[in-house]
PDB file of N, CA and C in Angstrom:
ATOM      1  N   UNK A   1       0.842  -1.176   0.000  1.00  0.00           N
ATOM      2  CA  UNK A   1       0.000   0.000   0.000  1.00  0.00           C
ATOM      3  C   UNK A   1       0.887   1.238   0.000  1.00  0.00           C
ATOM      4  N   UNK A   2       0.932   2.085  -0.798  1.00  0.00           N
ATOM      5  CA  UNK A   2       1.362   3.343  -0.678  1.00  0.00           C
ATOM      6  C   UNK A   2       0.936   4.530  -0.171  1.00  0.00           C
ATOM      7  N   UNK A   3       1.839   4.938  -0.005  1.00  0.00           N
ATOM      8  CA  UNK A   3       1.494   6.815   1.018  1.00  0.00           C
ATOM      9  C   UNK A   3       1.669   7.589   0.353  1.00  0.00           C
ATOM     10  N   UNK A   4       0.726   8.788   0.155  1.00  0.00           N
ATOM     11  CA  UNK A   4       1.054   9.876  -0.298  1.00  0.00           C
ATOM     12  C   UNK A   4       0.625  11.143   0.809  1.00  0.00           C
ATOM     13  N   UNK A   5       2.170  11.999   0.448  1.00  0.00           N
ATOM     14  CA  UNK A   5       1.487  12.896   1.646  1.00  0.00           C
ATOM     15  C   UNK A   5       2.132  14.608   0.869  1.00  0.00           C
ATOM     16  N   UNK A   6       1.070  15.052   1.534  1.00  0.00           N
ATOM     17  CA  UNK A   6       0.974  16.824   0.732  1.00  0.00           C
ATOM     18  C   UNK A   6       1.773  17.039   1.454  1.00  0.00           C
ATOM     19  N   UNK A   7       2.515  18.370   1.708  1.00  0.00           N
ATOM     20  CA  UNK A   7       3.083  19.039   2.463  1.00  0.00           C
ATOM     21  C   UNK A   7       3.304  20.715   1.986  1.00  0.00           C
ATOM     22  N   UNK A   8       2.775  21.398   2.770  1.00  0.00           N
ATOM     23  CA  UNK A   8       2.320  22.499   2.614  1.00  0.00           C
ATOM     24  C   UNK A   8       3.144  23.547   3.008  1.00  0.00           C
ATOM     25  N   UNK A   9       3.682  24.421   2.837  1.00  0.00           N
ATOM     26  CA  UNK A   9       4.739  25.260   3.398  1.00  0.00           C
ATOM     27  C   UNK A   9       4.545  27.100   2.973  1.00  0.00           C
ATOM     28  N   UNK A  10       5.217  28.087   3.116  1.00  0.00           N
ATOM     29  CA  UNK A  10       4.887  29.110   2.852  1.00  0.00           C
ATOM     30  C   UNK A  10       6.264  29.211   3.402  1.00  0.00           C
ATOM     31  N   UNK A  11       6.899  30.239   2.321  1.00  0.00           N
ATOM     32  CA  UNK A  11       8.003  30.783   2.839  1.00  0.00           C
ATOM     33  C   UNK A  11       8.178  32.311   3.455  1.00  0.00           C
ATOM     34  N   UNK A  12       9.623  32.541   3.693  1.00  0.00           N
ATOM     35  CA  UNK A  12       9.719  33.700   4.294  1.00  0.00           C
ATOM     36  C   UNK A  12       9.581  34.797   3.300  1.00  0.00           C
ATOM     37  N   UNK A  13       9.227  36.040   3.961  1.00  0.00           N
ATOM     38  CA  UNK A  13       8.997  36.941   2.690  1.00  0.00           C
ATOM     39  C   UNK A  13      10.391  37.026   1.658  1.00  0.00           C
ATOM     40  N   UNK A  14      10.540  37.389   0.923  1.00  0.00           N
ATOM     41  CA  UNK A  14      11.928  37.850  -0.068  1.00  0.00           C
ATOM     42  C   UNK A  14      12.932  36.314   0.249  1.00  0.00           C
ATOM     43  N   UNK A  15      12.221  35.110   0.650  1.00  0.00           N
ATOM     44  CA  UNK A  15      13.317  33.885   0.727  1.00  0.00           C
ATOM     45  C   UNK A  15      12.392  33.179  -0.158  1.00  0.00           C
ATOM     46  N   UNK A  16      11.952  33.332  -1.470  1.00  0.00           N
ATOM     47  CA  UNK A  16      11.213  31.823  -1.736  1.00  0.00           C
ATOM     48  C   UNK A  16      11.749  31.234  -2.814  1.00  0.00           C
ATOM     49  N   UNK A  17      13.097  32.393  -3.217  1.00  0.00           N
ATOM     50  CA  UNK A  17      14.222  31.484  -4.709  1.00  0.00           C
ATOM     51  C   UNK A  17      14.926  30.459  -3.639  1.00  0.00           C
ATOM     52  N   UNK A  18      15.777  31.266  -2.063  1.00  0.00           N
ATOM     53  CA  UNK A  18      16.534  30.291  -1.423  1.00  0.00           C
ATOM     54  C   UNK A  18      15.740  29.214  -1.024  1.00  0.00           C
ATOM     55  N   UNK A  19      14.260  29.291  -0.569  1.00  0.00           N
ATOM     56  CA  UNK A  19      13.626  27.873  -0.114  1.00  0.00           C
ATOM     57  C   UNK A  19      13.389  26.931  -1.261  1.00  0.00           C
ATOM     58  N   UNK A  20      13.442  27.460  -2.514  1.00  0.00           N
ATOM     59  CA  UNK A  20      13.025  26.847  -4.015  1.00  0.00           C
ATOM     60  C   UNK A  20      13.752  26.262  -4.311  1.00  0.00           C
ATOM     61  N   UNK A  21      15.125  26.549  -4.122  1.00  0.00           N
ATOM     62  CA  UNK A  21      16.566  25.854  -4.227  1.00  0.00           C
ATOM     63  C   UNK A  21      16.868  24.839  -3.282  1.00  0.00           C
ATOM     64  N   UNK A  22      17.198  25.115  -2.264  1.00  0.00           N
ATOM     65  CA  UNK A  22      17.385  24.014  -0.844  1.00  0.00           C
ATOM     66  C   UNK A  22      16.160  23.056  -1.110  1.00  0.00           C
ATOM     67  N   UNK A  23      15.167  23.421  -1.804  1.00  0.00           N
ATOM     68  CA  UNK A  23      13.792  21.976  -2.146  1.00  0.00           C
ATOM     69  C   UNK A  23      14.463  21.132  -3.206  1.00  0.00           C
ATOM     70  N   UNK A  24      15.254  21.857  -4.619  1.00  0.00           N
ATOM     71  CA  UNK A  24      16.010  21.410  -5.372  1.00  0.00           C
ATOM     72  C   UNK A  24      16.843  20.225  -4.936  1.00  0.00           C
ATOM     73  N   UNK A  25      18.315  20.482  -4.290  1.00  0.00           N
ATOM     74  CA  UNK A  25      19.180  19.919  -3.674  1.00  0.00           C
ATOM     75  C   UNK A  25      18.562  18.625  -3.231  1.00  0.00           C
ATOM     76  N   UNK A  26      17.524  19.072  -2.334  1.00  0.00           N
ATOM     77  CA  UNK A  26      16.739  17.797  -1.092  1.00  0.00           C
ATOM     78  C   UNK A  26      16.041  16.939  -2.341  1.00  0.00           C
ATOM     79  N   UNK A  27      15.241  17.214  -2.876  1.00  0.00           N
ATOM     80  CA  UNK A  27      14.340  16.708  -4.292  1.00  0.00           C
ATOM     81  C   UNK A  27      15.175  15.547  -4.751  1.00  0.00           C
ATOM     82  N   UNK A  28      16.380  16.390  -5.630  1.00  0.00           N
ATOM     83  CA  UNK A  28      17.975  15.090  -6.098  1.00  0.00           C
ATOM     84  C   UNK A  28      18.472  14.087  -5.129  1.00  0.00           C
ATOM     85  N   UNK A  29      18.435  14.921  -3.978  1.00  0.00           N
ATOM     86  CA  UNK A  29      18.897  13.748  -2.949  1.00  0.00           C
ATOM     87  C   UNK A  29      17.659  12.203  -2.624  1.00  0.00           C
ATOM     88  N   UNK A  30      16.529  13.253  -1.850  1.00  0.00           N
ATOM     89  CA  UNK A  30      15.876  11.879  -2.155  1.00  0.00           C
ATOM     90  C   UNK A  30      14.909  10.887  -3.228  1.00  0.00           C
ATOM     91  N   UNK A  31      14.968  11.359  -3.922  1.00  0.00           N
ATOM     92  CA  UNK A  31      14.409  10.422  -5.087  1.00  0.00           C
ATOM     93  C   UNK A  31      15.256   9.170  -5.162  1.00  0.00           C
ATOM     94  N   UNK A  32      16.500   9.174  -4.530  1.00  0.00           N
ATOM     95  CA  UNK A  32      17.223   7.880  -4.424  1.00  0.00           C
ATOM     96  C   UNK A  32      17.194   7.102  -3.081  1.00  0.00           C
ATOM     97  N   UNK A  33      16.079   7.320  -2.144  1.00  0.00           N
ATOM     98  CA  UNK A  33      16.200   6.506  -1.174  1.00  0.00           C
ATOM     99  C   UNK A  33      15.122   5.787  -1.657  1.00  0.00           C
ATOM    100  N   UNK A  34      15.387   3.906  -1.329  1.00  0.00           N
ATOM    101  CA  UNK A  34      14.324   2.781  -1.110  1.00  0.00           C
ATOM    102  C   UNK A  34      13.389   3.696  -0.680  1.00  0.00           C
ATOM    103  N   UNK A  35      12.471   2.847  -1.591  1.00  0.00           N
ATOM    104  CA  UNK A  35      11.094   3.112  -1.821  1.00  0.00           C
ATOM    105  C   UNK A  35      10.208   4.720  -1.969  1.00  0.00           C
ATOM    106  N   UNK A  36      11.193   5.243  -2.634  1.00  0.00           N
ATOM    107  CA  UNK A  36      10.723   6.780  -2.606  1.00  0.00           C
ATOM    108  C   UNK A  36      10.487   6.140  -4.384  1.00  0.00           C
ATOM    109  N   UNK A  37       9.209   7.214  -4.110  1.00  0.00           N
ATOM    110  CA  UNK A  37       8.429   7.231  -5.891  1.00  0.00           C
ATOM    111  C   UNK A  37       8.142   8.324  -6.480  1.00  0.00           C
ATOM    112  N   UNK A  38       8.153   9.472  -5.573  1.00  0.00           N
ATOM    113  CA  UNK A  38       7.643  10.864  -6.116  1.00  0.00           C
ATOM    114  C   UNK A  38       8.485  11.735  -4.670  1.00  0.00           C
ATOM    115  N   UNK A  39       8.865  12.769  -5.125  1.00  0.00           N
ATOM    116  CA  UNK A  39       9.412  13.393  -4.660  1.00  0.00           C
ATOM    117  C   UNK A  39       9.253  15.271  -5.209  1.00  0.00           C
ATOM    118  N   UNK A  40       8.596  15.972  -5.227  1.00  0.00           N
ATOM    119  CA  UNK A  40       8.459  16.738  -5.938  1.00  0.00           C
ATOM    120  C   UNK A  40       7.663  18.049  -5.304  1.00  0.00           C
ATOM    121  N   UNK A  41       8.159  19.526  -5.483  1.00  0.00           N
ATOM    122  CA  UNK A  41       8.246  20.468  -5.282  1.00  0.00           C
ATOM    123  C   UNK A  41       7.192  21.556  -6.381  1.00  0.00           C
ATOM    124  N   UNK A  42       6.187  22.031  -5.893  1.00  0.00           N
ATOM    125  CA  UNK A  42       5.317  22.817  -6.973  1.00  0.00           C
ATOM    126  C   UNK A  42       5.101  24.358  -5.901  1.00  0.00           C
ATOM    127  N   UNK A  43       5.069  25.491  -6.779  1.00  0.00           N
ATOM    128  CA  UNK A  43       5.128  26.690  -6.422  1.00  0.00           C
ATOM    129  C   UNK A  43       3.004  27.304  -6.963  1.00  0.00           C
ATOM    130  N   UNK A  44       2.695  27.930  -6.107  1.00  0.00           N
ATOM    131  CA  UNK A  44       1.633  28.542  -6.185  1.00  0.00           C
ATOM    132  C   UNK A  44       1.740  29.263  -7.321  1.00  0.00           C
ATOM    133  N   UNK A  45       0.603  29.350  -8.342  1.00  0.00           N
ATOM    134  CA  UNK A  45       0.310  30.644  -9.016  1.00  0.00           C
ATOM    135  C   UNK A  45      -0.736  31.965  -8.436  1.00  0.00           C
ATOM    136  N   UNK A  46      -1.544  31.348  -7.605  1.00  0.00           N
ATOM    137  CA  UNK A  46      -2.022  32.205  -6.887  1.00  0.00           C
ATOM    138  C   UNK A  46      -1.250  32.690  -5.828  1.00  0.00           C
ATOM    139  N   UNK A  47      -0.655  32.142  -5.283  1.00  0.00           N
ATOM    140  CA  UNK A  47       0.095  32.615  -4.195  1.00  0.00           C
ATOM    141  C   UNK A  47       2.054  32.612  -3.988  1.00  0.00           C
ATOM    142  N   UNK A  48       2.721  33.055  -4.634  1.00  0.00           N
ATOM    143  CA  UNK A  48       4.155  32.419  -5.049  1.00  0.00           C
ATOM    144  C   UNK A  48       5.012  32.422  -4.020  1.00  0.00           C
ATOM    145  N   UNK A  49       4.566  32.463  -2.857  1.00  0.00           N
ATOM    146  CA  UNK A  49       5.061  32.284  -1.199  1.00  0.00           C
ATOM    147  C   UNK A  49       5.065  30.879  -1.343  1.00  0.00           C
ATOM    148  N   UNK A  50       3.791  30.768  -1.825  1.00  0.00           N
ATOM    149  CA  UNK A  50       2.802  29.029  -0.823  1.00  0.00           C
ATOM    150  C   UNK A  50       3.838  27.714  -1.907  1.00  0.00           C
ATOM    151  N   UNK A  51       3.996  27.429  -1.135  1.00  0.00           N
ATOM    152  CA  UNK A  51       4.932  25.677  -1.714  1.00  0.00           C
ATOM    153  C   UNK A  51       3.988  24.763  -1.655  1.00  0.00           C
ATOM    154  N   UNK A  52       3.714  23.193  -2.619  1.00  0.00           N
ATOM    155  CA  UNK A  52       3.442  22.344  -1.835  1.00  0.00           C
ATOM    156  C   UNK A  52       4.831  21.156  -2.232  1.00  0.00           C
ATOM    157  N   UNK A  53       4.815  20.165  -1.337  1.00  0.00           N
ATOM    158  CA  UNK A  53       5.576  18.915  -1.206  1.00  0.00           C
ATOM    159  C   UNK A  53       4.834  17.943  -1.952  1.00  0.00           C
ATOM    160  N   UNK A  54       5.027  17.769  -2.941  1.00  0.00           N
ATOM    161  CA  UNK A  54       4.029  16.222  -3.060  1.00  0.00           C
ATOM    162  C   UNK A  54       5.437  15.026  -3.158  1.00  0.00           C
ATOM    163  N   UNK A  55       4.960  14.012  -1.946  1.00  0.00           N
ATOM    164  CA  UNK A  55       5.639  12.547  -1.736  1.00  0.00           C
ATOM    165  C   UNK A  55       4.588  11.298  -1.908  1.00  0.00           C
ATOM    166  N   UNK A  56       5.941  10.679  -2.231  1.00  0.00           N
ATOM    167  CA  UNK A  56       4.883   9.413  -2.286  1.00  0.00           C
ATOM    168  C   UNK A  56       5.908   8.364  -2.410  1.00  0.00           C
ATOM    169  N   UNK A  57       5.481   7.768  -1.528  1.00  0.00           N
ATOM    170  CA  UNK A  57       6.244   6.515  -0.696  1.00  0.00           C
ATOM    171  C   UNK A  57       5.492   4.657  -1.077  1.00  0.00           C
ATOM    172  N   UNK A  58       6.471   3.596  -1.176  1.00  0.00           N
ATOM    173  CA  UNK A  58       5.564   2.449  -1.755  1.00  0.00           C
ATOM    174  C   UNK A  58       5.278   1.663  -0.439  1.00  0.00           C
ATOM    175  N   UNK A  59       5.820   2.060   1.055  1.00  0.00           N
ATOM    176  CA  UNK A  59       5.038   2.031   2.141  1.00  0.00           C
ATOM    177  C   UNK A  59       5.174   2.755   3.426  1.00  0.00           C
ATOM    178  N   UNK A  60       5.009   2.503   4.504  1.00  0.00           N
ATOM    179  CA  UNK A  60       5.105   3.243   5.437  1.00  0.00           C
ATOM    180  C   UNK A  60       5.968   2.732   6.031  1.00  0.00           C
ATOM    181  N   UNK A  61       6.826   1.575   6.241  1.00  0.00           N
ATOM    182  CA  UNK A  61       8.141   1.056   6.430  1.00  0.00           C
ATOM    183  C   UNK A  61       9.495   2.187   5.960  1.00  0.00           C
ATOM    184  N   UNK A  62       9.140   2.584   4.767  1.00  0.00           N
ATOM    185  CA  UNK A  62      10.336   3.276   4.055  1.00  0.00           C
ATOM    186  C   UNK A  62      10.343   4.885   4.066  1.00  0.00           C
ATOM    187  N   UNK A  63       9.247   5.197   4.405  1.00  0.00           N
ATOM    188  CA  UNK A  63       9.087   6.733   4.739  1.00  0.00           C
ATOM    189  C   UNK A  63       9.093   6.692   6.241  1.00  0.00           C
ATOM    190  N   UNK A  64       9.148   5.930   7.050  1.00  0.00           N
ATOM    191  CA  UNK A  64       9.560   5.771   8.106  1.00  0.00           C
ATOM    192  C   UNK A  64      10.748   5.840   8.912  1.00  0.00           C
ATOM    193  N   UNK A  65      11.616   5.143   7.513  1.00  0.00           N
ATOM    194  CA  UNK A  65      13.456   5.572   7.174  1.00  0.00           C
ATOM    195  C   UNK A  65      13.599   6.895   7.051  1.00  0.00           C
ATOM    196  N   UNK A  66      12.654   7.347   6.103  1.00  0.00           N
ATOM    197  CA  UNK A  66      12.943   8.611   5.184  1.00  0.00           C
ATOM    198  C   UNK A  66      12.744   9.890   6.707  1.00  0.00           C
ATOM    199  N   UNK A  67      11.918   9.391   7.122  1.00  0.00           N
ATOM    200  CA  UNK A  67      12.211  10.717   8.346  1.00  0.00           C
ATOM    201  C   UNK A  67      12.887  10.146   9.188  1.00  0.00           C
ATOM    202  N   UNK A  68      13.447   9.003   9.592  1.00  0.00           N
ATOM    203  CA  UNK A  68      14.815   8.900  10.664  1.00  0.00           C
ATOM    204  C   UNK A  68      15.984   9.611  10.132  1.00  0.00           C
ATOM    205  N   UNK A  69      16.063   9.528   9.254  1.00  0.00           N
ATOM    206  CA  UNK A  69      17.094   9.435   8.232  1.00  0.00           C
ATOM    207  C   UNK A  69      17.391  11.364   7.934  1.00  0.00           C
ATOM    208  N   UNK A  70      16.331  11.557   7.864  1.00  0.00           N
ATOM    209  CA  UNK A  70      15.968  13.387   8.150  1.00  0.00           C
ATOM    210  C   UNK A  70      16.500  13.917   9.254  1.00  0.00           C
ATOM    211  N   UNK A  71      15.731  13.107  10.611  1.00  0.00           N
ATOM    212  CA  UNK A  71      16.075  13.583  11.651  1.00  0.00           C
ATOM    213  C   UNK A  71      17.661  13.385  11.899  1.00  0.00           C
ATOM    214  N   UNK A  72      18.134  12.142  11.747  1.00  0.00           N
ATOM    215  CA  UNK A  72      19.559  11.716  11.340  1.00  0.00           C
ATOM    216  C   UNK A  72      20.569  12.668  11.322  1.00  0.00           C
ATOM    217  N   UNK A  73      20.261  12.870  10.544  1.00  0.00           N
ATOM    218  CA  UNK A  73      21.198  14.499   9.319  1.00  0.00           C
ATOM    219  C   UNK A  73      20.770  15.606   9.206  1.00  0.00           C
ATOM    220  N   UNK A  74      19.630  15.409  10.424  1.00  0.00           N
ATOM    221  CA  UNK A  74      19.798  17.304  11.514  1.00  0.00           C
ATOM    222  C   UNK A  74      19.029  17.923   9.848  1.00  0.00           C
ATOM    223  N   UNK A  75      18.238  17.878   9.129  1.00  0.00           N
ATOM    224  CA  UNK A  75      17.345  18.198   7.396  1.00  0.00           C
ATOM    225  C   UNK A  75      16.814  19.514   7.948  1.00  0.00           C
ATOM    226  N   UNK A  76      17.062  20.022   9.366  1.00  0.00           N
ATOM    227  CA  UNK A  76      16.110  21.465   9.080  1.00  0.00           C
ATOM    228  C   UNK A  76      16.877  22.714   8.615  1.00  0.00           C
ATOM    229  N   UNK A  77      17.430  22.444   7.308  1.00  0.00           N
ATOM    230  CA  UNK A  77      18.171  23.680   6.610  1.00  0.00           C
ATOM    231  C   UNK A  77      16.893  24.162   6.346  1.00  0.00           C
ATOM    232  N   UNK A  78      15.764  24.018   5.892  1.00  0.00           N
ATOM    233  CA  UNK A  78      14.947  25.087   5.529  1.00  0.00           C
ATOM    234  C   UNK A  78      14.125  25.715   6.115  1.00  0.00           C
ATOM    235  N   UNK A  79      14.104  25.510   7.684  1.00  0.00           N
ATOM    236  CA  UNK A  79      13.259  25.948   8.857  1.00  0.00           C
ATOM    237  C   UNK A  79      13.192  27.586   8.803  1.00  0.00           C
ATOM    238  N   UNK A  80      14.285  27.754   8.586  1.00  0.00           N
ATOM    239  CA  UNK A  80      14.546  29.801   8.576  1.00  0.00           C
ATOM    240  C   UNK A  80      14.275  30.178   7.271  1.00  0.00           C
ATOM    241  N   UNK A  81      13.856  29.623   6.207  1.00  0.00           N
ATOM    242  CA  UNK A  81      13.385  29.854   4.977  1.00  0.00           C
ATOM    243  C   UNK A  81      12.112  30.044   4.879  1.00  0.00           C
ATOM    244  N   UNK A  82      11.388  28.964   6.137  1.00  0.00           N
ATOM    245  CA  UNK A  82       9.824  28.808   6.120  1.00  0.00           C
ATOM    246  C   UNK A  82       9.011  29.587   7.157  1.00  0.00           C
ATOM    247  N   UNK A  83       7.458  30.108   7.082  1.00  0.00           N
ATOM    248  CA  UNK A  83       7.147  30.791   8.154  1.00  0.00           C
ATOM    249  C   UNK A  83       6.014  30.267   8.088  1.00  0.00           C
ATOM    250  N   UNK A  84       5.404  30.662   9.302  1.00  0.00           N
ATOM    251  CA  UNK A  84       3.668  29.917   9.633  1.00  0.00           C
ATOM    252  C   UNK A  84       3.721  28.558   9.580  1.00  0.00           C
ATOM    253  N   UNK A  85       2.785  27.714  10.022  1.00  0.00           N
ATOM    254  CA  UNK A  85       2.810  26.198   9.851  1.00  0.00           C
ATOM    255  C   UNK A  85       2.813  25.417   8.532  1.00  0.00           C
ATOM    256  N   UNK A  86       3.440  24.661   8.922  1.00  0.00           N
ATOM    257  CA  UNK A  86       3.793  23.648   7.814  1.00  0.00           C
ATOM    258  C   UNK A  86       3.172  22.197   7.798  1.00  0.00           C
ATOM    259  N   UNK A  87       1.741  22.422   6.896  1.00  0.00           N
ATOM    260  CA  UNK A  87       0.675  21.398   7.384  1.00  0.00           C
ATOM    261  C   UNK A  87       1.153  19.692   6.594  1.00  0.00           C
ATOM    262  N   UNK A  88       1.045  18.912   6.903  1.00  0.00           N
ATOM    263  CA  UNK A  88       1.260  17.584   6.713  1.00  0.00           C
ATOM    264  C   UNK A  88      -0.114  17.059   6.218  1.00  0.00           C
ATOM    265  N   UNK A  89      -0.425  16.318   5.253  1.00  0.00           N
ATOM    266  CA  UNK A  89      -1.359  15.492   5.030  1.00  0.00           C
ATOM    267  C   UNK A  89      -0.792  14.299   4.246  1.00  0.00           C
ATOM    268  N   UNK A  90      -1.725  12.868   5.140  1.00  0.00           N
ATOM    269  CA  UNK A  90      -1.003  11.908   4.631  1.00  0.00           C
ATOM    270  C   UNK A  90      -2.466  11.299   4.312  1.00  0.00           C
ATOM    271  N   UNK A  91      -2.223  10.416   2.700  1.00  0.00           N
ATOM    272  CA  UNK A  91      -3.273   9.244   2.070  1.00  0.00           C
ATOM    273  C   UNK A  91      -2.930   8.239   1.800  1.00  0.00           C
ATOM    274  N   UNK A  92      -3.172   7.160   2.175  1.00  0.00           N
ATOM    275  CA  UNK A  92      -3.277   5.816   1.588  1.00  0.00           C
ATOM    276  C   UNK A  92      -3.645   5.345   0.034  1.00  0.00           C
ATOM    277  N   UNK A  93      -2.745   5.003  -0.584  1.00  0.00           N
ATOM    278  CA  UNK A  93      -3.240   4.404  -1.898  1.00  0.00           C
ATOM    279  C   UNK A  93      -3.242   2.592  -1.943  1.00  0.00           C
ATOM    280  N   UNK A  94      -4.384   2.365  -2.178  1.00  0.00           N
ATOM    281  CA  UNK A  94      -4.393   0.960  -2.209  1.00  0.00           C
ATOM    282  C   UNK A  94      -3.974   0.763  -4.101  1.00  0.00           C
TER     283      UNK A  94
END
């Protein structure tokens, strides 16, 4: 069963080329961990602050890695890039 999960972000004012980039870098990096299938970064046209994350994982075993593995290697380079909450939504694909 696969996961897909949104991830929603908004950057800092006058930071959304540096948060666009550091998504770049991270994007190349993980598209090569087991069981990553989508990995991918889309910018608002209504809003060109607003980011979303779209992931998608072939289970919850391996995106399970994917955030140890985050937490691991200390991944919050883009925390000072981002402002307001950063909403998570996760779906099941059968």
């Amino acid at each position: 069963m696969s996961l897909r999960l949104i991830v929603s972000m908004e950057a800092v004012p006058g930071k959304i080329n540096d948060l666009i980039e550091a998504y770049r870098i991270r994007c190349d990096e993980v598209r090569f961990e087991p069981g990553c299938e989508q990995y991918e970064l889309y910018q608002s046209t209504e809003r060109p602050n607003q980011l979303v994350l779209l992931e998608k994982w072939s289970d919850d075993a391996v995106l399970q890695n994917h955030i140890n593995v985050g937490k691991a290697n200390n991944s919050s380079a883009t925390a000072s890039l981002r402002t307001g909450d950063t909403s998570i939504e996760r779906y099941v694909m059968d």
